[in-house]
C-alpha atoms as a PDB file:
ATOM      1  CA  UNK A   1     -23.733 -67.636   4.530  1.00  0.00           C
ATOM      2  CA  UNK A   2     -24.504 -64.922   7.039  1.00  0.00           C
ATOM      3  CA  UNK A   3     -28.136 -63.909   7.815  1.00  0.00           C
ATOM      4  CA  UNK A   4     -28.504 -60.385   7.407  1.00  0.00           C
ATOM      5  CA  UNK A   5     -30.237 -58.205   9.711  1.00  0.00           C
ATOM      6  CA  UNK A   6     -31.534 -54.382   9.725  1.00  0.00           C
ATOM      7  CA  UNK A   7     -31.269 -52.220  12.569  1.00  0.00           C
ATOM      8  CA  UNK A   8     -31.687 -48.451  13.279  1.00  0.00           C
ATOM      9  CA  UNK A   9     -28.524 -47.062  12.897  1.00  0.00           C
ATOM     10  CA  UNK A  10     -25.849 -45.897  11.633  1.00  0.00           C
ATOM     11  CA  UNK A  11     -23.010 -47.812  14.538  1.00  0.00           C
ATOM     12  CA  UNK A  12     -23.359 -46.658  17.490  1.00  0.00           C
ATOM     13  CA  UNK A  13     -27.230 -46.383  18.397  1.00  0.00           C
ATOM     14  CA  UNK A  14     -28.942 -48.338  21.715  1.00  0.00           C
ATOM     15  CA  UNK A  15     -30.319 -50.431  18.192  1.00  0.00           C
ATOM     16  CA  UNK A  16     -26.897 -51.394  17.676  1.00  0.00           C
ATOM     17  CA  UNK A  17     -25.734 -52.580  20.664  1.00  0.00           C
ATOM     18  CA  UNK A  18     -29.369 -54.530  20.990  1.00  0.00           C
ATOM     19  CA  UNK A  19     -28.912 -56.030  17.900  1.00  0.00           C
ATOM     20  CA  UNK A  20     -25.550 -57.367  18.771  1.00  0.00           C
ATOM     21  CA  UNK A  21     -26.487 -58.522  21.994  1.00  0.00           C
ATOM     22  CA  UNK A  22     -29.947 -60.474  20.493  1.00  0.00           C
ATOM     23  CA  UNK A  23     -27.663 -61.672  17.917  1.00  0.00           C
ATOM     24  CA  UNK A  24     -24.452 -62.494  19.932  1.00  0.00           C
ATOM     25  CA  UNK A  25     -22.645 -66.148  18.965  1.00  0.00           C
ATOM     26  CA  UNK A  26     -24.423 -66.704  15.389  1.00  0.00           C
ATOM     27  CA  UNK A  27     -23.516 -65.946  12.510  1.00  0.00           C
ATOM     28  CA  UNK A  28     -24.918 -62.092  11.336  1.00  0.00           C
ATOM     29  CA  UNK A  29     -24.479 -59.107   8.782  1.00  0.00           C
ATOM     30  CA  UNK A  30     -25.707 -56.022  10.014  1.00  0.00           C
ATOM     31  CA  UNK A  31     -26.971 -53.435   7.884  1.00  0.00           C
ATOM     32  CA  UNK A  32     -27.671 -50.054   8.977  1.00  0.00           C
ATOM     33  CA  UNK A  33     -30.939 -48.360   8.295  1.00  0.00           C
ATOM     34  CA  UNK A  34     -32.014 -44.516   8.391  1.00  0.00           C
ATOM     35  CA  UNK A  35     -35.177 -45.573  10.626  1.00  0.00           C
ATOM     36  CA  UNK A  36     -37.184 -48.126  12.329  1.00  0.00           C
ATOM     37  CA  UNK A  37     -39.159 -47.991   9.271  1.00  0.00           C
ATOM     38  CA  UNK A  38     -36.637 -48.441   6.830  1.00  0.00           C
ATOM     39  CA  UNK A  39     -35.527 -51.521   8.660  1.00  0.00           C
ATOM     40  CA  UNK A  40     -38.942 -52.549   9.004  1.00  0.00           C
ATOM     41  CA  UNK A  41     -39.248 -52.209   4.885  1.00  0.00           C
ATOM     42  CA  UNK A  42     -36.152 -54.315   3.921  1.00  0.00           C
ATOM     43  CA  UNK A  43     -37.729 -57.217   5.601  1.00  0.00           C
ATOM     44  CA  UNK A  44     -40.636 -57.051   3.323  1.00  0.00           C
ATOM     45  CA  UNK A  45     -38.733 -56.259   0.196  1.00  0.00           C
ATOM     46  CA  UNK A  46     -36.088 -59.373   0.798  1.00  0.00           C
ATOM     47  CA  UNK A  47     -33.206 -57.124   1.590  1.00  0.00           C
ATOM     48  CA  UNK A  48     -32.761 -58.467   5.044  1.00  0.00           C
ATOM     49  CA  UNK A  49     -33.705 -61.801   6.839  1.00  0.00           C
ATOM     50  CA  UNK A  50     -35.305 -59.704  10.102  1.00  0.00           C
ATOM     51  CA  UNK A  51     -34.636 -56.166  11.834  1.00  0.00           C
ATOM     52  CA  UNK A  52     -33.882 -55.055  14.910  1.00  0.00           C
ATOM     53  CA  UNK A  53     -35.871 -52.113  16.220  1.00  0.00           C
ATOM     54  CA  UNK A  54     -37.396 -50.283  19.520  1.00  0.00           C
ATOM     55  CA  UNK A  55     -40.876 -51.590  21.015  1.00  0.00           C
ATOM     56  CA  UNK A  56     -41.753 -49.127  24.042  1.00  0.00           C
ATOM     57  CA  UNK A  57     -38.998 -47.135  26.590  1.00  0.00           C
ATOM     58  CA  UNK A  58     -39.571 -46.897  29.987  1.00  0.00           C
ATOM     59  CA  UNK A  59     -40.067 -42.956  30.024  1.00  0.00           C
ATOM     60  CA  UNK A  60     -41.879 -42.606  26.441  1.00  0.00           C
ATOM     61  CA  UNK A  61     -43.742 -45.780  26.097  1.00  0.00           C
ATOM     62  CA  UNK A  62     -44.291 -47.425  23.144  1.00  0.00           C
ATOM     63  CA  UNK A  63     -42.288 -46.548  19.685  1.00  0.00           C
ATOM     64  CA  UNK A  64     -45.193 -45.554  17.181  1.00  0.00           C
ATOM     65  CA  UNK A  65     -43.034 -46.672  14.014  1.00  0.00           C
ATOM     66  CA  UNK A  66     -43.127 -50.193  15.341  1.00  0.00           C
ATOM     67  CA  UNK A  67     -46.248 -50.581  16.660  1.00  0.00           C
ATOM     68  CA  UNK A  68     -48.065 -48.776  13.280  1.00  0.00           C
ATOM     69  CA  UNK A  69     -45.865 -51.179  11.327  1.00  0.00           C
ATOM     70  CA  UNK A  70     -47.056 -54.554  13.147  1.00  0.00           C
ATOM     71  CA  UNK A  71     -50.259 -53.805  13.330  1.00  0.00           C
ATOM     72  CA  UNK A  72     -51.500 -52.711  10.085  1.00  0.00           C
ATOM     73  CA  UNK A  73     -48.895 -53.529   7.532  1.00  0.00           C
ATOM     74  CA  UNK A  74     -47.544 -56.851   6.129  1.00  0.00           C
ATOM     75  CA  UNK A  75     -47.634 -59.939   8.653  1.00  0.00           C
ATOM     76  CA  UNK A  76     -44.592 -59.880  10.782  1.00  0.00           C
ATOM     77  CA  UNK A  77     -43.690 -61.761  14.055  1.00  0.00           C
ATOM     78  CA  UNK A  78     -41.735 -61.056  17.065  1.00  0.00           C
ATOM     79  CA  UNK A  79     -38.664 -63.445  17.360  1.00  0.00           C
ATOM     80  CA  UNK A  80     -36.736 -61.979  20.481  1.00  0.00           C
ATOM     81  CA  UNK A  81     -36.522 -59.580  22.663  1.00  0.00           C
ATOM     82  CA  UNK A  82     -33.921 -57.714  24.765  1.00  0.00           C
ATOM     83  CA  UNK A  83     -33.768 -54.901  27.572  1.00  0.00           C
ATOM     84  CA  UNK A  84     -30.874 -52.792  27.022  1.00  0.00           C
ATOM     85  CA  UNK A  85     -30.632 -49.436  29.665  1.00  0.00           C
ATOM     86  CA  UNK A  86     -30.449 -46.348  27.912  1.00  0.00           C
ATOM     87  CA  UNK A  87     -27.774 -44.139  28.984  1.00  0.00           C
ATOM     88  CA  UNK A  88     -27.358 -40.373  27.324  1.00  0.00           C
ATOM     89  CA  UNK A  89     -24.187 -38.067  27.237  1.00  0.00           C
ATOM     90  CA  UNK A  90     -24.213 -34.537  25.718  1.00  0.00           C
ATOM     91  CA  UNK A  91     -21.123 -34.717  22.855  1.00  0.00           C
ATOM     92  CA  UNK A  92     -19.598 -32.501  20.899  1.00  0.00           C
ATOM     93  CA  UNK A  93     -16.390 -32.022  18.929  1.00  0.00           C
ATOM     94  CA  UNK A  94     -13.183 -31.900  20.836  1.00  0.00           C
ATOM     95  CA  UNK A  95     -12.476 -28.822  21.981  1.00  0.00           C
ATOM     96  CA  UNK A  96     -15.902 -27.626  22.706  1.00  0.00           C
ATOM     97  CA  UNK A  97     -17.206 -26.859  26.210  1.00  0.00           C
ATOM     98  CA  UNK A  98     -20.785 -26.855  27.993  1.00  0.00           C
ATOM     99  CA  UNK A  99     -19.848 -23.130  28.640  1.00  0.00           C
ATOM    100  CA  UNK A 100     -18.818 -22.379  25.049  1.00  0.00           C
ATOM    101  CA  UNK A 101     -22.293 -24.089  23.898  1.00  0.00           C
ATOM    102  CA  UNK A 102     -24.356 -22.127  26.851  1.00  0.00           C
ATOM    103  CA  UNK A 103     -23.054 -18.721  25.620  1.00  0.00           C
ATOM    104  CA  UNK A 104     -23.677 -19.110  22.102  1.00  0.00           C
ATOM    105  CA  UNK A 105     -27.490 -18.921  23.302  1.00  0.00           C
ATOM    106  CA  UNK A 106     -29.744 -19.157  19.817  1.00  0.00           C
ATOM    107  CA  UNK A 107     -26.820 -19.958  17.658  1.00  0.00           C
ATOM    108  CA  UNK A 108     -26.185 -22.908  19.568  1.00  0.00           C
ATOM    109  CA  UNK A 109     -27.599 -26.309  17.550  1.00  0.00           C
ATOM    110  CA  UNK A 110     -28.189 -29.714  19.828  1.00  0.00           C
ATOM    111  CA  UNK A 111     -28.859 -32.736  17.597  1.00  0.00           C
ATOM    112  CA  UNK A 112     -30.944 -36.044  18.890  1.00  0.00           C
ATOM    113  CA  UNK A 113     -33.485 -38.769  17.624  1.00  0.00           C
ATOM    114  CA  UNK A 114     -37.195 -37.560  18.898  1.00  0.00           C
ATOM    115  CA  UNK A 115     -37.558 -40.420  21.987  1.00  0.00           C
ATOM    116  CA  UNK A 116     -34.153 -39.293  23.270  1.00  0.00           C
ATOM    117  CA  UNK A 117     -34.760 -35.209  23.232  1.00  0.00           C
ATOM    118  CA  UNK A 118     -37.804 -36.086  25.556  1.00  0.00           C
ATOM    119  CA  UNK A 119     -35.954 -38.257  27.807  1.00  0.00           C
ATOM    120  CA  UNK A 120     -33.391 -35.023  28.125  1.00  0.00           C
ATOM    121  CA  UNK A 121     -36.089 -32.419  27.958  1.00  0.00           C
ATOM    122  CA  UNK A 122     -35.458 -30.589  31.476  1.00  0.00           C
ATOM    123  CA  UNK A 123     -31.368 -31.304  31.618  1.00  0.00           C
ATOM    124  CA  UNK A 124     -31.379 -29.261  27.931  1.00  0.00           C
ATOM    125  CA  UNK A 125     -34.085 -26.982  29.808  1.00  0.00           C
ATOM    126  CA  UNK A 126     -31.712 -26.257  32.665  1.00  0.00           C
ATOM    127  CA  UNK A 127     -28.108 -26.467  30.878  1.00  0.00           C
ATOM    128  CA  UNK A 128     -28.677 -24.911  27.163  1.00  0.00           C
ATOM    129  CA  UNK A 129     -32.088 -23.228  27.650  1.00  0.00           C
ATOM    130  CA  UNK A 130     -31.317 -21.459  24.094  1.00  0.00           C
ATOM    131  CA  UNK A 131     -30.118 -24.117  21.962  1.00  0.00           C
ATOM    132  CA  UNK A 132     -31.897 -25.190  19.252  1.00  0.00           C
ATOM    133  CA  UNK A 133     -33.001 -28.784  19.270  1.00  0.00           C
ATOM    134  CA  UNK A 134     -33.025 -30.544  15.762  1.00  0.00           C
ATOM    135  CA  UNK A 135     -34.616 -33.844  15.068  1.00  0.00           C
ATOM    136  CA  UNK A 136     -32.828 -36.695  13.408  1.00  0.00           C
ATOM    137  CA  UNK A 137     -33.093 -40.020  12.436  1.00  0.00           C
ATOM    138  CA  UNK A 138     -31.207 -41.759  15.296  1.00  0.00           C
ATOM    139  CA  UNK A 139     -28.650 -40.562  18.324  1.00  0.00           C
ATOM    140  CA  UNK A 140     -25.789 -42.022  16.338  1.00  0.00           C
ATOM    141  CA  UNK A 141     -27.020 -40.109  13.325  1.00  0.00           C
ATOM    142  CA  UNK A 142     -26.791 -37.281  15.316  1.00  0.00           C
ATOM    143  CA  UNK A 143     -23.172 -38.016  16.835  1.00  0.00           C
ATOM    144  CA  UNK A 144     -22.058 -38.423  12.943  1.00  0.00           C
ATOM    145  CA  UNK A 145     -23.831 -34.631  12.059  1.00  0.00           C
ATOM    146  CA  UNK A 146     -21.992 -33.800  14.587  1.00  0.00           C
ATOM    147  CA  UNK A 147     -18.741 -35.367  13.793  1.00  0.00           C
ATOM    148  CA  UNK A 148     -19.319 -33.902   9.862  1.00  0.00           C
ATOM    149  CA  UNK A 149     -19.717 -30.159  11.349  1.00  0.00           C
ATOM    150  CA  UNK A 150     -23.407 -29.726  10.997  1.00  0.00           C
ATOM    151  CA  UNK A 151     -24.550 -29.348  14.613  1.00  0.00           C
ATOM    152  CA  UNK A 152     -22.812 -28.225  17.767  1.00  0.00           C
ATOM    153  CA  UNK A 153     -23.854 -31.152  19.901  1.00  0.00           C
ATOM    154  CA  UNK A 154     -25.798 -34.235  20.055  1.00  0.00           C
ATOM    155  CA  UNK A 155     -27.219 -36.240  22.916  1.00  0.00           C
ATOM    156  CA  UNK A 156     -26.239 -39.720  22.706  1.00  0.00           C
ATOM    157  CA  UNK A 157     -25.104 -43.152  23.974  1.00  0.00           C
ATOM    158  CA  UNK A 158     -21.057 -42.816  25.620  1.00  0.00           C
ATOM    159  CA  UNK A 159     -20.149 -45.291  22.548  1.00  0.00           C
ATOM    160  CA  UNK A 160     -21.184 -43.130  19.473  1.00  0.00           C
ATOM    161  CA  UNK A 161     -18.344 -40.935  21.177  1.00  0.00           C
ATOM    162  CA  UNK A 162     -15.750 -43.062  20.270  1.00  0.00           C
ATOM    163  CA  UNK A 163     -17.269 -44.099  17.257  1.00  0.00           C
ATOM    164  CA  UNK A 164     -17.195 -40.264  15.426  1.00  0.00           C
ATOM    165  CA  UNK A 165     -14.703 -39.766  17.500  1.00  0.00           C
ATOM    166  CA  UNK A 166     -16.056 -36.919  19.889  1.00  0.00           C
ATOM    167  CA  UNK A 167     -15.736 -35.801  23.108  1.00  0.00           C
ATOM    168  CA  UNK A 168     -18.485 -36.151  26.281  1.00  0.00           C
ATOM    169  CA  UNK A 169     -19.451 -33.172  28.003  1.00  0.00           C
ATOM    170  CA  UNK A 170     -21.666 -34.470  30.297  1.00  0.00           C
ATOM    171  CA  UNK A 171     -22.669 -37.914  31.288  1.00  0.00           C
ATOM    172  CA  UNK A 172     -26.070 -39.724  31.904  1.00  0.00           C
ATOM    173  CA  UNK A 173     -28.433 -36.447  31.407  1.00  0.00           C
ATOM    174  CA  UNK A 174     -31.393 -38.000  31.324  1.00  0.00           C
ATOM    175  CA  UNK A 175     -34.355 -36.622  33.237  1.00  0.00           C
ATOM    176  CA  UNK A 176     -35.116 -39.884  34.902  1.00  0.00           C
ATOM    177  CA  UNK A 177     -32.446 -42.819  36.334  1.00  0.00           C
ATOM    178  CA  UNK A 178     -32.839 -46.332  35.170  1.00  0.00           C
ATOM    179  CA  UNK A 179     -34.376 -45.672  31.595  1.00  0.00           C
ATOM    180  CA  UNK A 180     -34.904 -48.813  29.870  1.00  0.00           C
ATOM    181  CA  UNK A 181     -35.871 -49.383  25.708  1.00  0.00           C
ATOM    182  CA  UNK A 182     -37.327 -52.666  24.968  1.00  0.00           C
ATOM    183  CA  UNK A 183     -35.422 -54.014  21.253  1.00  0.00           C
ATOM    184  CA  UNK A 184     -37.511 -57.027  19.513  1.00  0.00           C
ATOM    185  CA  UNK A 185     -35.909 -58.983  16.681  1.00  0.00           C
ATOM    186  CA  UNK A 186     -38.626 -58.670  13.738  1.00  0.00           C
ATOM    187  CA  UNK A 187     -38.956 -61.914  11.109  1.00  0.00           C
ATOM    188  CA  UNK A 188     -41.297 -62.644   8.463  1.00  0.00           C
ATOM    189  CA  UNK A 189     -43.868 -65.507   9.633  1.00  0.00           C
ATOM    190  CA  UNK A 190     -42.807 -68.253  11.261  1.00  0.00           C
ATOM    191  CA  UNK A 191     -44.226 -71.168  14.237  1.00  0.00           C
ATOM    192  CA  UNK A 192     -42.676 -70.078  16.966  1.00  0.00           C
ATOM    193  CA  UNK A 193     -40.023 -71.417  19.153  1.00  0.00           C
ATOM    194  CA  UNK A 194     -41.135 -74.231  21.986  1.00  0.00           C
ATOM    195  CA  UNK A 195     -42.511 -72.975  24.939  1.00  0.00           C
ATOM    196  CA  UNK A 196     -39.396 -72.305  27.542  1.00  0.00           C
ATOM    197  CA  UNK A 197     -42.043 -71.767  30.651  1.00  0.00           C
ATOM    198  CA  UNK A 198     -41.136 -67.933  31.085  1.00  0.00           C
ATOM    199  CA  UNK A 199     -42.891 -66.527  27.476  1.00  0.00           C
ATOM    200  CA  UNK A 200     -44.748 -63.472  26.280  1.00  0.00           C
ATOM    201  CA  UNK A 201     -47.148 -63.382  23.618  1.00  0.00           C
ATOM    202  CA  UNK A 202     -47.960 -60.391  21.360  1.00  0.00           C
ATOM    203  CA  UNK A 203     -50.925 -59.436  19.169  1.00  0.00           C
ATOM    204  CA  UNK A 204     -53.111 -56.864  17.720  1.00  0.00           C
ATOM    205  CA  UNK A 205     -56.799 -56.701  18.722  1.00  0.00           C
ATOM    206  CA  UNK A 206     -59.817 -54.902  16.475  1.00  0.00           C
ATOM    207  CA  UNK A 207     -63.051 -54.293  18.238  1.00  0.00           C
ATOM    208  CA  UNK A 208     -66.095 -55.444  16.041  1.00  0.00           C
ATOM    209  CA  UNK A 209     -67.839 -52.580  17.176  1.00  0.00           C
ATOM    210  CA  UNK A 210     -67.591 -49.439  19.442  1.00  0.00           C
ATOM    211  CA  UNK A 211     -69.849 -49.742  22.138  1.00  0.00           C
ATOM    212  CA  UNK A 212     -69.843 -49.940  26.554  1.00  0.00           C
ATOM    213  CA  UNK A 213     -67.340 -52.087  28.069  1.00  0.00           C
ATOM    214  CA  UNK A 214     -65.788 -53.257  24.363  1.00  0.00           C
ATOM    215  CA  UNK A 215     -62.507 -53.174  25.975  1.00  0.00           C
ATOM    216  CA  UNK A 216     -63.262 -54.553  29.191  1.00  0.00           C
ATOM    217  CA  UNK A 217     -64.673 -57.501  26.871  1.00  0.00           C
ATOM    218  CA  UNK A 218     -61.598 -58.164  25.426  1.00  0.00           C
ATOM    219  CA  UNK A 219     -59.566 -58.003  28.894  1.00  0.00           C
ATOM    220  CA  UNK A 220     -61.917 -60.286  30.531  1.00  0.00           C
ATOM    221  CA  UNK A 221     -60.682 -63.362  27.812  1.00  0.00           C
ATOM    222  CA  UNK A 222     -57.449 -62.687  29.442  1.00  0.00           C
ATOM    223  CA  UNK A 223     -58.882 -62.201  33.084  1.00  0.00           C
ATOM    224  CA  UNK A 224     -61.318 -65.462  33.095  1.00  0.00           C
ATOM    225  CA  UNK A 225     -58.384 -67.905  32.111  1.00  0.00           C
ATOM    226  CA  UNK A 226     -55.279 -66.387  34.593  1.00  0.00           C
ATOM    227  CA  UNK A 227     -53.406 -64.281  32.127  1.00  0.00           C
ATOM    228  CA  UNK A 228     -51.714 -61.519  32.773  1.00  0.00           C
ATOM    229  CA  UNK A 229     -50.936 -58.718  30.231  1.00  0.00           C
ATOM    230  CA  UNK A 230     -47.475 -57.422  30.527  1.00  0.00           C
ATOM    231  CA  UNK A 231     -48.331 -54.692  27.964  1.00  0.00           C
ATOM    232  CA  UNK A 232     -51.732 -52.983  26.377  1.00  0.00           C
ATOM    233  CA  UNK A 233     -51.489 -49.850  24.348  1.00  0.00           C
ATOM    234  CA  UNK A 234     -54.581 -48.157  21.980  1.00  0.00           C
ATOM    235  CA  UNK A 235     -53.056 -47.163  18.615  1.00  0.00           C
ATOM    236  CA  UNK A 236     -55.250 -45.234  15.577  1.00  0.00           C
ATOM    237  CA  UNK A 237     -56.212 -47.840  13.049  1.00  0.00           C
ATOM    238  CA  UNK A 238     -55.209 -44.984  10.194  1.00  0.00           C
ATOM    239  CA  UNK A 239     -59.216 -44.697   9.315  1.00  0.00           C
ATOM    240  CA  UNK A 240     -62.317 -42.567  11.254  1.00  0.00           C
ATOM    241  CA  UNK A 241     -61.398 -40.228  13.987  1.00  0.00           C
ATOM    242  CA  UNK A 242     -61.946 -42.557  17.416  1.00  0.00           C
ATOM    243  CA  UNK A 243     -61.161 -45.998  16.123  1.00  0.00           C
ATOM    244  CA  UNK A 244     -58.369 -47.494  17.767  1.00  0.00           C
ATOM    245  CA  UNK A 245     -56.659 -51.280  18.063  1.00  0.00           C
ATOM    246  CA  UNK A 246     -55.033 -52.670  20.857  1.00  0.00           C
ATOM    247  CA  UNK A 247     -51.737 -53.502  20.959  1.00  0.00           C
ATOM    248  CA  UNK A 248     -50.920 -56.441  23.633  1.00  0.00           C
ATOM    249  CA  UNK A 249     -48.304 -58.062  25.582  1.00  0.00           C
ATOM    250  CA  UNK A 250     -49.055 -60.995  27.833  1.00  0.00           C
ATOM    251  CA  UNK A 251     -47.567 -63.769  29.706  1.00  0.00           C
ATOM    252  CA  UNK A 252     -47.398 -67.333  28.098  1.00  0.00           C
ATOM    253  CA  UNK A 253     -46.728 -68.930  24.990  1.00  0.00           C
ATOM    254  CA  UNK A 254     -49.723 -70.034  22.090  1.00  0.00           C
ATOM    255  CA  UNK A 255     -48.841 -73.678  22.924  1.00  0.00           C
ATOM    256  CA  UNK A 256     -50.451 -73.114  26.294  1.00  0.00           C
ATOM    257  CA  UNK A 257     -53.568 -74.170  26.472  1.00  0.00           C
ATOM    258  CA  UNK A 258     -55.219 -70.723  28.242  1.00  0.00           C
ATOM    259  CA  UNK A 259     -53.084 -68.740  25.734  1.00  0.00           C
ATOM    260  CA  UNK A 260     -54.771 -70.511  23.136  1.00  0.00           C
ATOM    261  CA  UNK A 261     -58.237 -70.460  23.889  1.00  0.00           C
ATOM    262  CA  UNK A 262     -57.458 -66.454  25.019  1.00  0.00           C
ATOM    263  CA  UNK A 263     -56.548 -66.020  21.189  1.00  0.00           C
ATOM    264  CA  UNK A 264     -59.699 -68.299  19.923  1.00  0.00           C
ATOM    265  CA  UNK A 265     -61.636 -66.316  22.104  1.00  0.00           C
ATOM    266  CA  UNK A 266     -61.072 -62.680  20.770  1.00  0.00           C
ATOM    267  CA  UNK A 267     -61.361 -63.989  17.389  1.00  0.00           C
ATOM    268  CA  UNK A 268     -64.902 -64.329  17.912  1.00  0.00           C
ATOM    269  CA  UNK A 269     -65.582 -61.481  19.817  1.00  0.00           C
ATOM    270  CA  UNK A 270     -63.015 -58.974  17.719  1.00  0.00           C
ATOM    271  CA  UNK A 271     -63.321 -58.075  13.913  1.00  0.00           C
ATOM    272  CA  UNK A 272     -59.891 -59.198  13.259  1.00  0.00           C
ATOM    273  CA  UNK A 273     -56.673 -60.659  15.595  1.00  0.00           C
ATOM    274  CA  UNK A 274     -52.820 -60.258  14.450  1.00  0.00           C
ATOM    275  CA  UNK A 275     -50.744 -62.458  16.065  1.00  0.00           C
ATOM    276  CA  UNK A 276     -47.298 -61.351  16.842  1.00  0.00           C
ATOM    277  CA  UNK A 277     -45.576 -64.091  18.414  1.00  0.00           C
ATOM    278  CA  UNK A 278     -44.399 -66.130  21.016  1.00  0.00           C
ATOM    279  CA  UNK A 279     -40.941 -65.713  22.389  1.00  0.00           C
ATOM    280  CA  UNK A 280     -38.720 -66.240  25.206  1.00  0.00           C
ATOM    281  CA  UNK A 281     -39.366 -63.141  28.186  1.00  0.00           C
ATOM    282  CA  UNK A 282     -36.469 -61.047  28.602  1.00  0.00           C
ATOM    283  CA  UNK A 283     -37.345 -58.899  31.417  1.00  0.00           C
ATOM    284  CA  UNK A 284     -38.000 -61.519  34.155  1.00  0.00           C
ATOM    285  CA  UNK A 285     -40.134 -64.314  35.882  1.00  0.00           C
ATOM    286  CA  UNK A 286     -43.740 -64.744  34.615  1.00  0.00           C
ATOM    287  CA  UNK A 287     -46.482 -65.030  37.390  1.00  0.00           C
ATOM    288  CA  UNK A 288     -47.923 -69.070  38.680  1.00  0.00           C
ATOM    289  CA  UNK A 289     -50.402 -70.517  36.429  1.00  0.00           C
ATOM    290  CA  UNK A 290     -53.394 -69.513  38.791  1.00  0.00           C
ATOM    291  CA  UNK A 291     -55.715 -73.380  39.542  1.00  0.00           C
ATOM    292  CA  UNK A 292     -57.921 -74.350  37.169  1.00  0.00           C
ATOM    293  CA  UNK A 293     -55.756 -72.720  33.755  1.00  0.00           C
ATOM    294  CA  UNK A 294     -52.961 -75.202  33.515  1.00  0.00           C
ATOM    295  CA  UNK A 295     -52.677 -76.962  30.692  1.00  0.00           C
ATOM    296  CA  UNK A 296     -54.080 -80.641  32.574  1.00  0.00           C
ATOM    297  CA  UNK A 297     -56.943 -78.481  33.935  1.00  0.00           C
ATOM    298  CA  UNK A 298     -58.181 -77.688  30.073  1.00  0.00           C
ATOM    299  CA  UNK A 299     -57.521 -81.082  29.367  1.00  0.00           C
ATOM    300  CA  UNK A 300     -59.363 -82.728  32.253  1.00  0.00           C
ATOM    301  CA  UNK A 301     -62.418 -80.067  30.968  1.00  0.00           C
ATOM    302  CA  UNK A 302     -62.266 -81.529  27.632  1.00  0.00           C
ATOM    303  CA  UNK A 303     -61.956 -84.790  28.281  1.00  0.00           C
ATOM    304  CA  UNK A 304     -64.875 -84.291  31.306  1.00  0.00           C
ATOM    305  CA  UNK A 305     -67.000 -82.891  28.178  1.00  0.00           C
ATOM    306  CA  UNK A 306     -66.174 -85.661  25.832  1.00  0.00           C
ATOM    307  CA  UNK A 307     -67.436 -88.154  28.142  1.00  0.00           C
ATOM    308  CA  UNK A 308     -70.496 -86.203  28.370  1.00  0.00           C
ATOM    309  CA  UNK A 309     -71.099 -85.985  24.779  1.00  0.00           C
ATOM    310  CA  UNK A 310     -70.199 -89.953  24.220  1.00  0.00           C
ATOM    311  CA  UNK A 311     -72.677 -91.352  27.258  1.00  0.00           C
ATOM    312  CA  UNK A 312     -74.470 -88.463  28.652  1.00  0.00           C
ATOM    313  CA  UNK A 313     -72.964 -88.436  31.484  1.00  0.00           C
ATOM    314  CA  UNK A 314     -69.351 -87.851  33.390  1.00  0.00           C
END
């Protein structure tokens, strides 16, 4: 029996084509959601085995849905990841033209999913400065509005084209070349995979208390032991005005030894720690092990400190 799998849709989003890249030569059922929360929400309530959704874009950063969902809701862990490049064209029905669109002025309606409207910001500035821009869910949601007659246009990805069967107007709009979106594959708790030597780690750090050099506390457990963070983000923890969490990416896996004692560490120091995972890093090489944080180097210590402890001396 297939595993089944959430992921923003409907067909046709970047989510789509991340999810069946993640997913490519197993056995899958994907199942469309309305929103990275809804596909977030049918892994807790059993609907789905795990969900494919955004973690942070090159131009935008991270994707609030995901990040407020595995930080402060129910445990979840990162499985994979993927890097897909986002590419956006400007469709519309066939028969419609850029010109037609730029001389309706105010009447004119451009469709999009919030992330891709501000990665087209200054083309739909420059091209349609009098369109309305609405909202939705998703870019293929916004291809299918289209499709159904309910906007004029919709910026999304070249394949939602042929999808709802529309027509491009204009190719790769975005504002800046080379945007990328970060997908992660989302499963309930798990141990994670064995360490493949070019890992990332993700978690959730609470400060215990608000107070000088907090944060650069918590970055020194990653400094002192050779780790570099990939990824660190401040999110609201939903309660007073000012209190924030951190939300971090770094290099190595939680069965290396300075990963470890970099988690073990911020327990102590933080009010709570979330671990997110340990996976396989999509997105390139990680750095040397700098001397004296390999794994033999914390075992040597140990063992160095057991000898002490046994006879009193080394």
């Amino acid at each position: 029996m297939s595993a089944r799998y959430a992921f923003l849709g409907p067909e046709g989003t970047f989510a789509h084509a991340a999810a069946r890249q993640l997913l490519a030569g197993r056995p899958a059922e994907l199942v469309p959601q309305a929103s990275v929360t809804r596909a977030i929400d049918a892994i807790h309530d059993g609907t789905v085995d795990a969900a494919v959704v955004p973690l942070e874009n090159s131009v935008e950063g991270g994707v609030p849905a995901t990040l407020d969902a595995l930080a402060g809701e129910q445990p979840l862990v990162i499985l994979a990841e993927s890097y897909l490049a986002v590419v956006f064209d400007l469709l519309a029905r066939p028969g419609r033209t850029l010109a037609e669109l730029a001389a309706a002025a105010g009447l004119a309606t451009v469709a999009t999913h919030p992330h891709a409207e501000a990665q087209v910001r200054r083309y739909l500035l420059a091209t349609l400065p009098d369109a309305r821009v609405e909202l939705v869910g998703s870019t293929a949601a916004a291809a299918r509005a289209v499709a159904d007659g309910q906007y004029d246009a919709a910026v999304a990805p070249a394949a939602a084209a042929e999808q709802y069967r529309l027509a491009s107007l204009a190719h790769d709009i975005a504002d800046h070349d080379g945007a990328v979106t970060r997908f992660v594959l989302l499963g309930r708790p798990q141990p994670p995979p064995p360490p493949t030597g070019n890992d990332r780690t993700s978690l959730v750090s609470y400060l215990r208390t608000d107070h000088a050099g907090a944060l650069l506390q918590l970055l020194t457990e990653f400094a002192i032991r050779g780790i570099n963070l990939t990824r660190i983000e401040s999110r609201p923890t939903k309660g007073r005005l000012g209190q924030y969490c951190f939300s971090i990416d770094c290099e190595g896996h939680l069965a290396d030894a300075r990963v470890a004692d970099a988690l073990a560490a911020l327990h102590r120091v933080c009010s709570a720690v979330r671990y997110l995972g340990s996976y396989p890093r999509a997105d390139g090489r990680q750095a040397p092990v700098v001397d004296g944080c390999t794994d033999p180097d914390f075992a040597d210590a140990a063992d160095w400190l057991a000898r002490i402890r046994q006879a009193g001396t080394a």
